[in-house]
N, C-alpha and C. Protein backbone atom coordinates (compact mmCIF):
# COMPACT_ATOMS: atom_id res chain seq x y z
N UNK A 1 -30.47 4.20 -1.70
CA UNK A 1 -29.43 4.24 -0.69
C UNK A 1 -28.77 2.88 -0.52
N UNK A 2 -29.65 1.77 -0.92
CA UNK A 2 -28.87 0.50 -0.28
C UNK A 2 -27.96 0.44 -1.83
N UNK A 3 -28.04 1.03 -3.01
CA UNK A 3 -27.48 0.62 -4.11
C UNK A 3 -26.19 1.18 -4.10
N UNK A 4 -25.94 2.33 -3.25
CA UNK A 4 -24.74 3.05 -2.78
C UNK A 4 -23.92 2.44 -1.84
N UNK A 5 -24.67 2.49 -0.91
CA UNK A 5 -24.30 0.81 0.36
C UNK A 5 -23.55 -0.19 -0.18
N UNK A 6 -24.22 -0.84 -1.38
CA UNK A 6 -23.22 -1.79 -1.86
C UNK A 6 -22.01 -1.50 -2.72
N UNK A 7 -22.13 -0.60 -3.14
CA UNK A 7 -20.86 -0.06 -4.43
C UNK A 7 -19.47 0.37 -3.09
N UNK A 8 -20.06 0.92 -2.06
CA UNK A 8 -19.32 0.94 -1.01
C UNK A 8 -18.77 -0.24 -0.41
N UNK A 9 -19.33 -0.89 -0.28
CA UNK A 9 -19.01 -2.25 0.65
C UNK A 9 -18.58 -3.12 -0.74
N UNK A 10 -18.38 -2.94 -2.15
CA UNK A 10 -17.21 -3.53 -3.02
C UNK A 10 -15.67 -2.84 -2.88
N UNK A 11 -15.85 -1.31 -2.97
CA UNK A 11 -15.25 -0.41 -2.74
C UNK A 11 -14.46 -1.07 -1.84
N UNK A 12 -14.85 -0.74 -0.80
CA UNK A 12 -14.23 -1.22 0.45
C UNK A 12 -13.32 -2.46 0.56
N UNK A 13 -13.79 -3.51 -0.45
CA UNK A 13 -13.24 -4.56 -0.15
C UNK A 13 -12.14 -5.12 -1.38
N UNK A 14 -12.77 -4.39 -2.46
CA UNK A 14 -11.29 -5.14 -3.68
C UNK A 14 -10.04 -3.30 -2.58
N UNK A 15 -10.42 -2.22 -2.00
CA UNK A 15 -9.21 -1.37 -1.49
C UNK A 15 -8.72 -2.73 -0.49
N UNK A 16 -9.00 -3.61 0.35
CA UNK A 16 -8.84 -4.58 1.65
C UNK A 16 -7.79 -5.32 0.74
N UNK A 17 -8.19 -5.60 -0.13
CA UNK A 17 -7.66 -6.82 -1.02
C UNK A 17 -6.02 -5.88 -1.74
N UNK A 18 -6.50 -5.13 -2.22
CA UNK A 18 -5.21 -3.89 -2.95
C UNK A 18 -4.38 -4.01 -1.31
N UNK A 19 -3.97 -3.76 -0.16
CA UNK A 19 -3.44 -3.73 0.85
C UNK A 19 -3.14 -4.98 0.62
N UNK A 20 -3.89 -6.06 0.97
CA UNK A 20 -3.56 -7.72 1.43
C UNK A 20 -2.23 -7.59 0.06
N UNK A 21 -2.56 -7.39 -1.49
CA UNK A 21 -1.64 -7.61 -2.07
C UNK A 21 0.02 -7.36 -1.79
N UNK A 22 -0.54 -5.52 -1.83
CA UNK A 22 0.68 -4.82 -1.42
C UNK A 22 1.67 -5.46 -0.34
N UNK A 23 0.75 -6.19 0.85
CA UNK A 23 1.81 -6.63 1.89
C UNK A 23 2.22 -7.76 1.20
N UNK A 24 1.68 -8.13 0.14
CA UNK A 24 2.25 -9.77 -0.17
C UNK A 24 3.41 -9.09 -0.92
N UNK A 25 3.37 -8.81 -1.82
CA UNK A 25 4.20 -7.44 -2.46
C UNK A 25 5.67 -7.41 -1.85
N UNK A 26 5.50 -6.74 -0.59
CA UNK A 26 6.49 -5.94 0.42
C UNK A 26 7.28 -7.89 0.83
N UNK A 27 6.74 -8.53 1.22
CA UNK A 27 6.98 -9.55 1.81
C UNK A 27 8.32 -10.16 0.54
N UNK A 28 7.56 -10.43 -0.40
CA UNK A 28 8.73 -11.11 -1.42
C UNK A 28 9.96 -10.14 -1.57
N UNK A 29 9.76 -8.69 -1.92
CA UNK A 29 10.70 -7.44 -1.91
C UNK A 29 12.03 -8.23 -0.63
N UNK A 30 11.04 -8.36 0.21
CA UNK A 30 11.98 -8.07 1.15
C UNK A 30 12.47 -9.77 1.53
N UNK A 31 11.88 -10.60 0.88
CA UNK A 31 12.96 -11.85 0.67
C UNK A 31 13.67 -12.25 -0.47
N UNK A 32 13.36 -10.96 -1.04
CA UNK A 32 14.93 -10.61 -2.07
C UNK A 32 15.70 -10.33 -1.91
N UNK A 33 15.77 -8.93 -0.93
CA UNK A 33 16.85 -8.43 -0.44
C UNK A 33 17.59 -9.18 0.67
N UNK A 34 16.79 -10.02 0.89
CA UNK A 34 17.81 -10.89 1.74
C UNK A 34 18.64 -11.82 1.02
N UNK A 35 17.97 -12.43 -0.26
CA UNK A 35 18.66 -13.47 -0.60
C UNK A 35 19.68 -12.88 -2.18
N UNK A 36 19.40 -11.48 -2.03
CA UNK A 36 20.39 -10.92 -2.97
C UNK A 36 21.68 -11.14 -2.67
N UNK A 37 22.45 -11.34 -3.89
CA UNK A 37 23.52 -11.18 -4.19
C UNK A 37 24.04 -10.33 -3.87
N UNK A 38 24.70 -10.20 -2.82
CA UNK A 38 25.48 -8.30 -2.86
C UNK A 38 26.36 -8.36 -1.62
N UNK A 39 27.27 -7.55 -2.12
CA UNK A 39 28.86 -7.11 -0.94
C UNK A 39 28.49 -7.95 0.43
N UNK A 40 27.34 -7.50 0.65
CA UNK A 40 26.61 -8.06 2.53
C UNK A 40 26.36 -8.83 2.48
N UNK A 41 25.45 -9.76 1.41
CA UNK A 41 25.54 -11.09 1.81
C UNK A 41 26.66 -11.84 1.08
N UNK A 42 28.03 -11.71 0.42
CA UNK A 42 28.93 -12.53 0.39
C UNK A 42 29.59 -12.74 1.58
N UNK A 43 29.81 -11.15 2.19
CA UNK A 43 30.72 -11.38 3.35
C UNK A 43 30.14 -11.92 4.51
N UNK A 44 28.76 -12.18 4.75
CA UNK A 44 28.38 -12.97 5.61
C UNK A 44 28.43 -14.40 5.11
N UNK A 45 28.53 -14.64 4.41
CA UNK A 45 28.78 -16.23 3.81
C UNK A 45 30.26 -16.50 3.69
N UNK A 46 30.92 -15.38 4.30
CA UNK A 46 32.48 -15.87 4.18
C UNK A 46 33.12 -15.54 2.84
N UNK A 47 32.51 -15.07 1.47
CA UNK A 47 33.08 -15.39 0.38
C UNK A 47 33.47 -14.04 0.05
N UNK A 48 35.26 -14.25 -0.66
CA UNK A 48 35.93 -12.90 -0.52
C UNK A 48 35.85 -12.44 -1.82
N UNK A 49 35.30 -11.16 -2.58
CA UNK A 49 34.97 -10.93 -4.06
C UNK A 49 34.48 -9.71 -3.87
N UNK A 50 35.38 -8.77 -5.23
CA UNK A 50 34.70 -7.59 -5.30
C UNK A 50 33.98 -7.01 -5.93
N UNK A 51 32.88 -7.01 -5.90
CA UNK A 51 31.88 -6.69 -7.03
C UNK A 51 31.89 -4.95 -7.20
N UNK A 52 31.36 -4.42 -8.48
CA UNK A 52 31.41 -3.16 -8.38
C UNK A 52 30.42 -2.77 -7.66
N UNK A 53 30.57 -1.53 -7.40
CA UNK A 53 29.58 -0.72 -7.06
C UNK A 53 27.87 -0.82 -7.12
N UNK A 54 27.74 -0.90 -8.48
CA UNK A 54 26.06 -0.98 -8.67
C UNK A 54 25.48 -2.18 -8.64
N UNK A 55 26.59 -3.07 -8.17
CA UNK A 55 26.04 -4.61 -7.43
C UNK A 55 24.65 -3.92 -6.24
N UNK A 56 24.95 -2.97 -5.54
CA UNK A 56 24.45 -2.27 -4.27
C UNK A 56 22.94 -1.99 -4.62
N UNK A 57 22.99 -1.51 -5.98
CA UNK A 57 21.20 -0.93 -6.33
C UNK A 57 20.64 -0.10 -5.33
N UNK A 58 21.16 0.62 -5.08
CA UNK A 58 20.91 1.63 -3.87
C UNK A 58 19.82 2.63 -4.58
N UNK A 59 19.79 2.87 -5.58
CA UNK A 59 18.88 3.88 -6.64
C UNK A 59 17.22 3.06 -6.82
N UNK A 60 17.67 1.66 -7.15
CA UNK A 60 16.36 0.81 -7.20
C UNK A 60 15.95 0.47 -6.03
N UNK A 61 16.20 0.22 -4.90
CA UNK A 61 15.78 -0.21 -3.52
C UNK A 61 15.21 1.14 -3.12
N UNK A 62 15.52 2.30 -3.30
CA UNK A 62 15.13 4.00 -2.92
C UNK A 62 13.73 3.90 -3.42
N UNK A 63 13.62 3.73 -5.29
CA UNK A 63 12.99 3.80 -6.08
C UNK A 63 11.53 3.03 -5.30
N UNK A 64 11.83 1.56 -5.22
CA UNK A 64 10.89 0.63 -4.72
C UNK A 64 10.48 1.03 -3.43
N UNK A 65 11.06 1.54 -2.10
CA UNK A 65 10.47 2.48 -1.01
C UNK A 65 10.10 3.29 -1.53
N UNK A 66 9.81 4.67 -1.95
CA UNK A 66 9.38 5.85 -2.37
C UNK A 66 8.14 4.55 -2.80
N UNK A 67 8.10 3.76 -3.86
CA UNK A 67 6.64 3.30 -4.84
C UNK A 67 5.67 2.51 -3.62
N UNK A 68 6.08 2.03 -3.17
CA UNK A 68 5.53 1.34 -1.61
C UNK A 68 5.44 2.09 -0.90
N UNK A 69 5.66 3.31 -0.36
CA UNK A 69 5.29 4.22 0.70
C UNK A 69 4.34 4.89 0.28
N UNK A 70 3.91 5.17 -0.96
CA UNK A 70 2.97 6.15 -1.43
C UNK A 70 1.70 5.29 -1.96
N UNK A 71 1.97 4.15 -2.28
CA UNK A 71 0.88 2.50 -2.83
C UNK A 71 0.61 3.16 -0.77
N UNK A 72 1.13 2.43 -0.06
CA UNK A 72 0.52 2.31 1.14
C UNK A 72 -0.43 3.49 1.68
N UNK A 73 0.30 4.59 1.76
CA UNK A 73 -0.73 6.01 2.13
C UNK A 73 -2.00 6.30 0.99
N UNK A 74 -1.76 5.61 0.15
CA UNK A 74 -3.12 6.29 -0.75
C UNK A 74 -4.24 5.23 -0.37
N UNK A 75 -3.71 3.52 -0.47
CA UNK A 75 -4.31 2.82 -0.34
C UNK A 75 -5.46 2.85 0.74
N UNK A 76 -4.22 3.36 2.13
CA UNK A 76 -4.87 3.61 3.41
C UNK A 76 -6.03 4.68 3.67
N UNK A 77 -5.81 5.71 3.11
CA UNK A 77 -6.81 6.72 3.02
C UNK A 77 -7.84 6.20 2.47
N UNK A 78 -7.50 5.42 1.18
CA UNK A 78 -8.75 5.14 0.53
C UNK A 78 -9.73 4.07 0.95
N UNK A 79 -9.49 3.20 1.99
CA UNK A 79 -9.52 2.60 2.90
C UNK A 79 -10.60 3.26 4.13
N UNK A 80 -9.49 4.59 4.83
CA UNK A 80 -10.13 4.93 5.88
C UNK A 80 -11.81 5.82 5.23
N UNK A 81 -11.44 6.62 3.83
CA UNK A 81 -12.67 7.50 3.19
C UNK A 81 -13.64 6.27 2.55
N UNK A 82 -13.31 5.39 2.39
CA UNK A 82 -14.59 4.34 2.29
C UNK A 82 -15.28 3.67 3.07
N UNK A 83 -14.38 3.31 4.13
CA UNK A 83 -14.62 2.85 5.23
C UNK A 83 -16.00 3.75 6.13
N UNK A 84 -15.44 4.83 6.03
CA UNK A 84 -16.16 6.17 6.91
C UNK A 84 -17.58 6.45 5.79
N UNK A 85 -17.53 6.36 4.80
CA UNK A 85 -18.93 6.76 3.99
C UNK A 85 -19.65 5.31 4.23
N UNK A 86 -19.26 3.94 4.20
CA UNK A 86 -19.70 2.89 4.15
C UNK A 86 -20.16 2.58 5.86
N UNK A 87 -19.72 3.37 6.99
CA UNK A 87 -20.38 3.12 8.01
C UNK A 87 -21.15 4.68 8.66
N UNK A 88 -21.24 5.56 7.94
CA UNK A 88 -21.63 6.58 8.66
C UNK A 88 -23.30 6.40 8.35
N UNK A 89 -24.23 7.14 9.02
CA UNK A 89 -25.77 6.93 8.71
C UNK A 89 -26.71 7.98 7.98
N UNK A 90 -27.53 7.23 7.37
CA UNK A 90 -27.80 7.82 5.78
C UNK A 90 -28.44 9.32 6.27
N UNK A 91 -27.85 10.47 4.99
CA UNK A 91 -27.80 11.75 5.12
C UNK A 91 -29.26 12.08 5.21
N UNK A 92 -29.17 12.45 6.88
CA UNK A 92 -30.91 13.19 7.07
C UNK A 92 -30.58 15.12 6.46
N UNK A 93 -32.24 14.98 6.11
CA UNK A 93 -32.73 16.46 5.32
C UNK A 93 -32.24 17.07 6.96
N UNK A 94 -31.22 18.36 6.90
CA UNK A 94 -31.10 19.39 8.00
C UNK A 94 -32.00 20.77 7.39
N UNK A 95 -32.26 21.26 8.05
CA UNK A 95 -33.60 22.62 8.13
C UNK A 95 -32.39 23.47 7.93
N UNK A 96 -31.66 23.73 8.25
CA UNK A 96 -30.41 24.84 8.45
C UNK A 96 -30.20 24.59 6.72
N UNK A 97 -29.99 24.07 6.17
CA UNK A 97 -29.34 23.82 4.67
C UNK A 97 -30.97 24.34 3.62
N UNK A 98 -30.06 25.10 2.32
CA UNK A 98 -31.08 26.06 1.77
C UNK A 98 -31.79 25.14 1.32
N UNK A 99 -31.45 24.32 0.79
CA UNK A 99 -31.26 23.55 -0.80
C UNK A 99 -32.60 22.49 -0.05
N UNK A 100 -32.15 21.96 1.05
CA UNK A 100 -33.34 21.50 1.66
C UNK A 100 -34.73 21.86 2.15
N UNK A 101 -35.35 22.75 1.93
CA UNK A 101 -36.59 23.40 1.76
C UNK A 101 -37.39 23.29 0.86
């Protein structure tokens, strides 16, 4: 039981670490999009220029939410289902169960 204990409590902690990344992840993403090039930030800098259309990347910014929203929910679950086997207390024999007799 303690050899399970520990595979759990690694478990547990490179999933801690997969999150810590992901937000490091999300963090740069999103000081890209600030310091991108695009329609919104010229015209906040004053500068008059028309770029086309797929300056916008509206398809890749979608793309990268959808891949980060689903990294986050799996991560998290996998998180909360390790979390929960790594603190719950070790499985006593129940009389009600066949297999246990």
């Amino acid at each position: 039981m303690k050899q399970v204990r520990r595979v759990l409590g690694v478990w547990l902690l490179l999933n801690l670490m997969g999150l810590a990344v992901l937000a490091l992840g999300w963090m740069a993403l999103h000081d890209i999009f600030h310091d991108y090039v695009s329609p919104g930030v010229l015209a906040e800098a004053g500068v008059q220029a028309s770029l086309p259309e797929w300056t916008q990347t509206s398809g890749e910014w979608s793309m990268v939410l959808v891949v980060w929203a689903l990294l986050l929910a799996l991560l998290s679950l996998n998180v909360l289902m390790t979390g929960w086997l790594f603190l719950r207390r070790p499985f006593e024999e129940r009389q009600d169960l066949p297999l246990s007799r």
